[in-house]
Protein backbone atom coordinates (compact mmCIF):
# COMPACT_ATOMS: atom_id res chain seq x y z
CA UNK A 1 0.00 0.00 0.00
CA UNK A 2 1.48 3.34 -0.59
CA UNK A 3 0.56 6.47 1.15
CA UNK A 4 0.41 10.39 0.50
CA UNK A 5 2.63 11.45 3.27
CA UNK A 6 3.31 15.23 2.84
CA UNK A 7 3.15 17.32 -0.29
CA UNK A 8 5.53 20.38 -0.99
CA UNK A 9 5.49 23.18 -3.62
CA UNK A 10 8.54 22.85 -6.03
CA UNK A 11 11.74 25.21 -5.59
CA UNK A 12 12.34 25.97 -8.96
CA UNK A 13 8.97 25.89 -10.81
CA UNK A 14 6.16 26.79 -8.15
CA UNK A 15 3.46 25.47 -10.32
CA UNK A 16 4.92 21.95 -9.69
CA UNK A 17 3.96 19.55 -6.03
CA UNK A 18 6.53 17.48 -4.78
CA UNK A 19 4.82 14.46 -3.59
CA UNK A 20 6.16 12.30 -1.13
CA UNK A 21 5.22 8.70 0.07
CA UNK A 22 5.06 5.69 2.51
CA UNK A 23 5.39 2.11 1.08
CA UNK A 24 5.88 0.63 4.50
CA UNK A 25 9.26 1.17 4.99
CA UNK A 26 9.07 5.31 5.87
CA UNK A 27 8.77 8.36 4.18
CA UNK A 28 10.36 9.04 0.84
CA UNK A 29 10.03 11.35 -2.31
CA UNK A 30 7.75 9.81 -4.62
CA UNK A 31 7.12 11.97 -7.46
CA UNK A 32 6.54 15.49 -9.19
CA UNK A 33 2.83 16.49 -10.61
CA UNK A 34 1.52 19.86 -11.83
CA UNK A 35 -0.81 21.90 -10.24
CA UNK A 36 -3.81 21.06 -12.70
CA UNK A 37 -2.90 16.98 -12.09
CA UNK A 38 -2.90 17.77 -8.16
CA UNK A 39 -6.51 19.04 -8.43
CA UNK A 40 -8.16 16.97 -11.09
CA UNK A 41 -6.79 13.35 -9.17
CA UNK A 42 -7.31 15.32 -5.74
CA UNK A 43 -4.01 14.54 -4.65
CA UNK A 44 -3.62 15.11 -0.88
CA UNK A 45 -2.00 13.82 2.33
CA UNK A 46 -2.93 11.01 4.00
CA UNK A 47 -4.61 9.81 0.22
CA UNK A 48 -4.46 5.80 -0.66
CA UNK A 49 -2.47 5.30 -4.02
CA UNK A 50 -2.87 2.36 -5.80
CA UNK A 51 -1.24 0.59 -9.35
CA UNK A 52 -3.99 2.22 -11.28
CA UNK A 53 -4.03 5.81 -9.54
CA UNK A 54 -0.34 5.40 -10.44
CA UNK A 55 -1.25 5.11 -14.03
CA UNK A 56 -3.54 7.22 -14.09
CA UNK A 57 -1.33 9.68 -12.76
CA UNK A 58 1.24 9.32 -15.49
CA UNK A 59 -1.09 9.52 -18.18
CA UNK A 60 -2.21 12.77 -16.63
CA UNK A 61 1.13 14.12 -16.92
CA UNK A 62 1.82 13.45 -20.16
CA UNK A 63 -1.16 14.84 -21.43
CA UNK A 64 -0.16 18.21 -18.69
CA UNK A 65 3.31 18.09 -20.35
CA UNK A 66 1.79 17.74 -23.91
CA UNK A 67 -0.91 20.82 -23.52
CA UNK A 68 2.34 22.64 -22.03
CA UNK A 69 4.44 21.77 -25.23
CA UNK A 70 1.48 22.64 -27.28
CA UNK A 71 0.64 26.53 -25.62
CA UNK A 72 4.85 26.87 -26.17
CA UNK A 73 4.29 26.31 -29.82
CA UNK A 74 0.83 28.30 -30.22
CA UNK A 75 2.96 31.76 -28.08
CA UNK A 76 4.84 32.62 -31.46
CA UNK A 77 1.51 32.62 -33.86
CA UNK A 78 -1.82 31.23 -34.27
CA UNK A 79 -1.63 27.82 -35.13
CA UNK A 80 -3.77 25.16 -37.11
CA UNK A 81 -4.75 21.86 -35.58
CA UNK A 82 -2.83 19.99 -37.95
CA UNK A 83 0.26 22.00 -37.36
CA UNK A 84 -0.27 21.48 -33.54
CA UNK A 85 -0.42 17.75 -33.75
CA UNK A 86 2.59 17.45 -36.05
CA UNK A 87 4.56 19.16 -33.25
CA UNK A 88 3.13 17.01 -30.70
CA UNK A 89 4.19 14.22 -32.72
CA UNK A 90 7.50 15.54 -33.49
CA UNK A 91 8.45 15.71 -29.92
CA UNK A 92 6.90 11.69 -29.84
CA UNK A 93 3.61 11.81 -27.72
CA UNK A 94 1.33 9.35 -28.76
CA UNK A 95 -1.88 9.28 -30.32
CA UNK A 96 -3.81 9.17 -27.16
CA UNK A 97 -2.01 11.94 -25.43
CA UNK A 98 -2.36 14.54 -28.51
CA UNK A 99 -5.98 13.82 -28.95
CA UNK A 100 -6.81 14.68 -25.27
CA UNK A 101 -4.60 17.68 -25.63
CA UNK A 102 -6.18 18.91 -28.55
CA UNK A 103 -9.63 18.61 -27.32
CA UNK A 104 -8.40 20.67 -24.07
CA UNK A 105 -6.82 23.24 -26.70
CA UNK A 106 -10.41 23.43 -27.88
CA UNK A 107 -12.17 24.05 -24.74
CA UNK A 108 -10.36 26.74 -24.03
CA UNK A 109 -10.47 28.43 -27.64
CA UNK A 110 -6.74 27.71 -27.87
CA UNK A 111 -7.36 26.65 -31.66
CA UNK A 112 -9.68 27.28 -33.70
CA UNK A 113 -8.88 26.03 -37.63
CA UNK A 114 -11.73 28.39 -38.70
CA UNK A 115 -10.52 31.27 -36.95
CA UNK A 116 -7.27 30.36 -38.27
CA UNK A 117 -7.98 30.32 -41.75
CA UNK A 118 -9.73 33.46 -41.46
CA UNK A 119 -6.66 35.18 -39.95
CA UNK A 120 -4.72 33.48 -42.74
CA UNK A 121 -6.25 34.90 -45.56
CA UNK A 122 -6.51 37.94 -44.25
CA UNK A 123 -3.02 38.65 -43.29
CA UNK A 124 -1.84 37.24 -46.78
CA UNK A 125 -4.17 39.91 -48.28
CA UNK A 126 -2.79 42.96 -46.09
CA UNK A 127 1.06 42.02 -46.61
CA UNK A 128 1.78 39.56 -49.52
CA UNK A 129 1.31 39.58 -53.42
CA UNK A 130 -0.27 35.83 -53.67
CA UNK A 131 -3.25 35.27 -55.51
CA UNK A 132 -6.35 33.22 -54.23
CA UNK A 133 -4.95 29.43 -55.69
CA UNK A 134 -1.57 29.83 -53.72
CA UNK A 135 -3.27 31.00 -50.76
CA UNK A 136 -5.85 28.42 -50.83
CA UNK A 137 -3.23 26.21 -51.11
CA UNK A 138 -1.31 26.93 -48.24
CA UNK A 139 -4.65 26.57 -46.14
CA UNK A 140 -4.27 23.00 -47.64
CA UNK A 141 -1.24 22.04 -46.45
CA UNK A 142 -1.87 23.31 -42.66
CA UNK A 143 -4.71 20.73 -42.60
CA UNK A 144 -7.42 23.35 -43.29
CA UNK A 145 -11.33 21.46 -44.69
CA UNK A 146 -12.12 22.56 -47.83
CA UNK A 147 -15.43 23.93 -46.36
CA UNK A 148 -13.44 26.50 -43.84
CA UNK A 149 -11.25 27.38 -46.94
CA UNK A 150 -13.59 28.30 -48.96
CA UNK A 151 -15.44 30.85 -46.52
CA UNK A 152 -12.04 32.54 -45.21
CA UNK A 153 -11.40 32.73 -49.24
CA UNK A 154 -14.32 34.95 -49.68
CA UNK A 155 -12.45 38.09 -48.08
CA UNK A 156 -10.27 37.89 -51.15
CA UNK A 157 -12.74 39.57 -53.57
CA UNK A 158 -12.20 40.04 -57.42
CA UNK A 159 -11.37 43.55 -56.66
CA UNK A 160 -8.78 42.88 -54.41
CA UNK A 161 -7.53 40.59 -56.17
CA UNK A 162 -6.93 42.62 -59.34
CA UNK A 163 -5.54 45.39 -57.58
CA UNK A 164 -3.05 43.19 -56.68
CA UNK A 165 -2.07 41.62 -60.11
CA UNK A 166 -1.72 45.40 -61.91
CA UNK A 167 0.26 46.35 -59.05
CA UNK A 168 2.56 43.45 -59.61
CA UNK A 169 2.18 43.43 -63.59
CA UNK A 170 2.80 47.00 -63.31
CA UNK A 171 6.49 46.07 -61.13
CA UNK A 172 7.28 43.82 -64.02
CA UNK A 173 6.92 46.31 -66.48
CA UNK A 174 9.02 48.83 -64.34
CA UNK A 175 11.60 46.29 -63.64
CA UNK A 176 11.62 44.98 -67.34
CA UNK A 177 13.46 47.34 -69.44
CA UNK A 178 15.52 45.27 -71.40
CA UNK A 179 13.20 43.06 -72.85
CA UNK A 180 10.76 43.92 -75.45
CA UNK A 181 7.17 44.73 -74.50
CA UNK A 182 5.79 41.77 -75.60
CA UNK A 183 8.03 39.45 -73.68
CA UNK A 184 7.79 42.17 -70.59
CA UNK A 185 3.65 41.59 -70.91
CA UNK A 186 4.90 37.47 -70.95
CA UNK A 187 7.00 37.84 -68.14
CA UNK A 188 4.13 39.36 -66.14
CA UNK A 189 1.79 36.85 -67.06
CA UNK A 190 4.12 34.05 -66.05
CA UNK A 191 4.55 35.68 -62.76
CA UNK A 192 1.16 36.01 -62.00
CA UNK A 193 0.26 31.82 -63.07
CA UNK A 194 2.90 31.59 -60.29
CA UNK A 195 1.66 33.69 -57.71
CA UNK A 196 -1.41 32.48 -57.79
CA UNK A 197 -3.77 34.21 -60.05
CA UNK A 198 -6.82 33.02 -61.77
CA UNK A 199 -6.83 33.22 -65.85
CA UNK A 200 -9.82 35.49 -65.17
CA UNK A 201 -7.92 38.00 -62.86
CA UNK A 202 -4.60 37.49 -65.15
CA UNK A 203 -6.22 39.00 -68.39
CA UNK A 204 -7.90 41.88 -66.80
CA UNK A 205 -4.89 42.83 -65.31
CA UNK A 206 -2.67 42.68 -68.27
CA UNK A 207 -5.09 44.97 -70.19
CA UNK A 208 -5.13 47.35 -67.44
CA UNK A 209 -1.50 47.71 -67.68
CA UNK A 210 0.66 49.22 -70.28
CA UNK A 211 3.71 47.75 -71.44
CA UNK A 212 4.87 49.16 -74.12
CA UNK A 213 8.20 51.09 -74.48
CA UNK A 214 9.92 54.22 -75.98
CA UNK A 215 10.64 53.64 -79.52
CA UNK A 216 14.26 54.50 -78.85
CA UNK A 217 13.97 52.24 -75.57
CA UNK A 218 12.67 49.11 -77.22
CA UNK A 219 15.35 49.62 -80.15
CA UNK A 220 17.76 49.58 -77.69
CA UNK A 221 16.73 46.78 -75.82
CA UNK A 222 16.90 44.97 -79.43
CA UNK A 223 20.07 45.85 -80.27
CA UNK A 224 21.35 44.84 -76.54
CA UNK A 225 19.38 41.24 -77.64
CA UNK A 226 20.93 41.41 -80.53
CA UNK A 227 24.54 41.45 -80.08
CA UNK A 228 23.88 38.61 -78.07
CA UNK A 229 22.36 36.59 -81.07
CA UNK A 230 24.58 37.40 -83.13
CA UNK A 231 27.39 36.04 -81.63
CA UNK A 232 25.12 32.86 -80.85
CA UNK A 233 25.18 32.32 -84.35
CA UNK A 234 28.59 33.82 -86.10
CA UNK A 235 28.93 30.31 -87.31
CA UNK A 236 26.12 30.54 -89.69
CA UNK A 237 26.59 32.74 -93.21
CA UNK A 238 24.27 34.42 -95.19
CA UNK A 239 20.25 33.51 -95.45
CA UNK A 240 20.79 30.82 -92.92
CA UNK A 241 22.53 33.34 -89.95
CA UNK A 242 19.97 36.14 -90.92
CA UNK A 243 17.09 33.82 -90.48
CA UNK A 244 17.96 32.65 -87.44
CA UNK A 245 18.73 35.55 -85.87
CA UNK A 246 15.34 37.27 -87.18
CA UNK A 247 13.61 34.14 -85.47
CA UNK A 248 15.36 34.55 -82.12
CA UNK A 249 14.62 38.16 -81.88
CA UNK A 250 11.50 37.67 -83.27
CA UNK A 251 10.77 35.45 -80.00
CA UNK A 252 11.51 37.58 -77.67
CA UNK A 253 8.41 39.82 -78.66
CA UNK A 254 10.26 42.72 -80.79
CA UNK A 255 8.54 44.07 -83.90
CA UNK A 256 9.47 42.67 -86.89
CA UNK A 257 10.01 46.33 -88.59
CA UNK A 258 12.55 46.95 -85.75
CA UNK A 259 14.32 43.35 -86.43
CA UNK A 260 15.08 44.10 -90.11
CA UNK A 261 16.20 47.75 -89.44
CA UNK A 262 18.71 45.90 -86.89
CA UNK A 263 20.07 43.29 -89.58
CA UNK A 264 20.23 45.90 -92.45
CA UNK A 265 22.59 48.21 -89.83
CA UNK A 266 24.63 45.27 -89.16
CA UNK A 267 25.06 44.42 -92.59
CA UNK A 268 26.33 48.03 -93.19
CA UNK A 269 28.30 47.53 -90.29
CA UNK A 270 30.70 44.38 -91.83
């Protein structure tokens, strides 16, 4: 039979009983429970412990030590459930232990994935360039249901959404100088399949943003293209090297006009 004997607030972390027993041979330190374990088991001197209080006394740790790990990891930023329990599992608790932790994250409002998703969106709105796929994505991958993505998606209207992709279109075609406007108006497109952006949102936003170029500016973008295909293809002579530098010029977006004025001038220049 063992016995409560005495019970004594820890030295170092006051939230934490020292609990100290009598198994027939005299009083001796038994063990260490928290505060919330102490109450829920109502630990107290003079209290009978037997094999399964014991157990049941471990397992209450465990899940005390788990809901502790878990509030560490949810102090830096809001958290999903999914990325809770993938912690929890990183650091090895078992299946039993999360699940009771999670429901007592619950209780208490700790997590909430709708919530979450809600926050998500809206931050990514306020403070990133991503369009509505990526985003929705990301939900996806924190363990987010479809159903709770879909509603926090809502926030992201079509107007928001386009003002985004002309303000980024509109970066690329500051950014772009060197390229002709067609390939700058590519460029931007590309960007914005990769950020995120619907087909829908993509063409409105292209036509909303004007990418064409100085005359002088685009011919000397060409020329800079230029002297780089021509030395591509020195090895070629006559109809074969003009061709093929017409069709890699022709490629990157520049006018055809501009492309024969360019050949004719280096012609001159041989």
């Amino acid at each position: 039979m063992t016995v409560i004997t005495k019970i004594t607030v820890g030295k170092k972390n006051k939230s934490r009983y020292n609990i100290f027993i009598d198994q027939g041979n005299g009083e001796e330190y038994g063990f260490s429970v928290s505060e919330d374990v102490l109450i829920k088991l109502d630990l107290k001197k003079g209290k009978v412990i037997d094999q399964m209080d014991a157990m049941e006394i471990a397992y209450q740790e465990d899940i005390q030590k788990g809901f502790n790990t878990a509030l560490n990891f949810l102090s830096f930023r809001m958290r999903s459930e999914y990325e809770v329990k993938s912690h929890l599992q990183e650091k090895d608790y078992g299946n039993d232990i999360i699940k009771e932790v999670i429901h007592k994250l619950y209780q208490l409002n700790y997590i909430n994935d709708e919530e979450f998703a809600m926050a998500f969106v809206s931050t990514k709105i306020n403070g990133a360039d991503k369009g509505p796929v990526v985003i929705a994505q990301e939900l996806k991958l924190k363990g987010i249901e479809e159903s709770l993505i879909q509603k926090a998606m809502l926030q992201y209207t079509d107007e928001k959404q386009l003002s985004h992709a002309i303000k980024l279109a509109e970066k690329m075609a500051g950014t772009s100088k060197n390229r002709s406007a067609v390939e700058m108006k590519r460029k931007a497109e590309q960007t914005l399949i990769r950020k995120g952006y619907t087909s829908f949102i993509i063409e409105e936003a292209l036509r909303e943003v004007d990418f064409s170029q100085e005359e002088e500016a685009e011919w000397d973008s060409l020329r800079s293209h230029g002297d780089k295909v021509v030395r591509r293809y020195s090895k070629y002579e006559g109809y074969e090297f003009k061709q093929k530098v017409k069709s890699a010029l022709y490629r990157k977006g520049f006018p055809l006009e501009l492309i024969e004025r360019y050949l004719e001038e280096i012609q001159q220049e041989e």
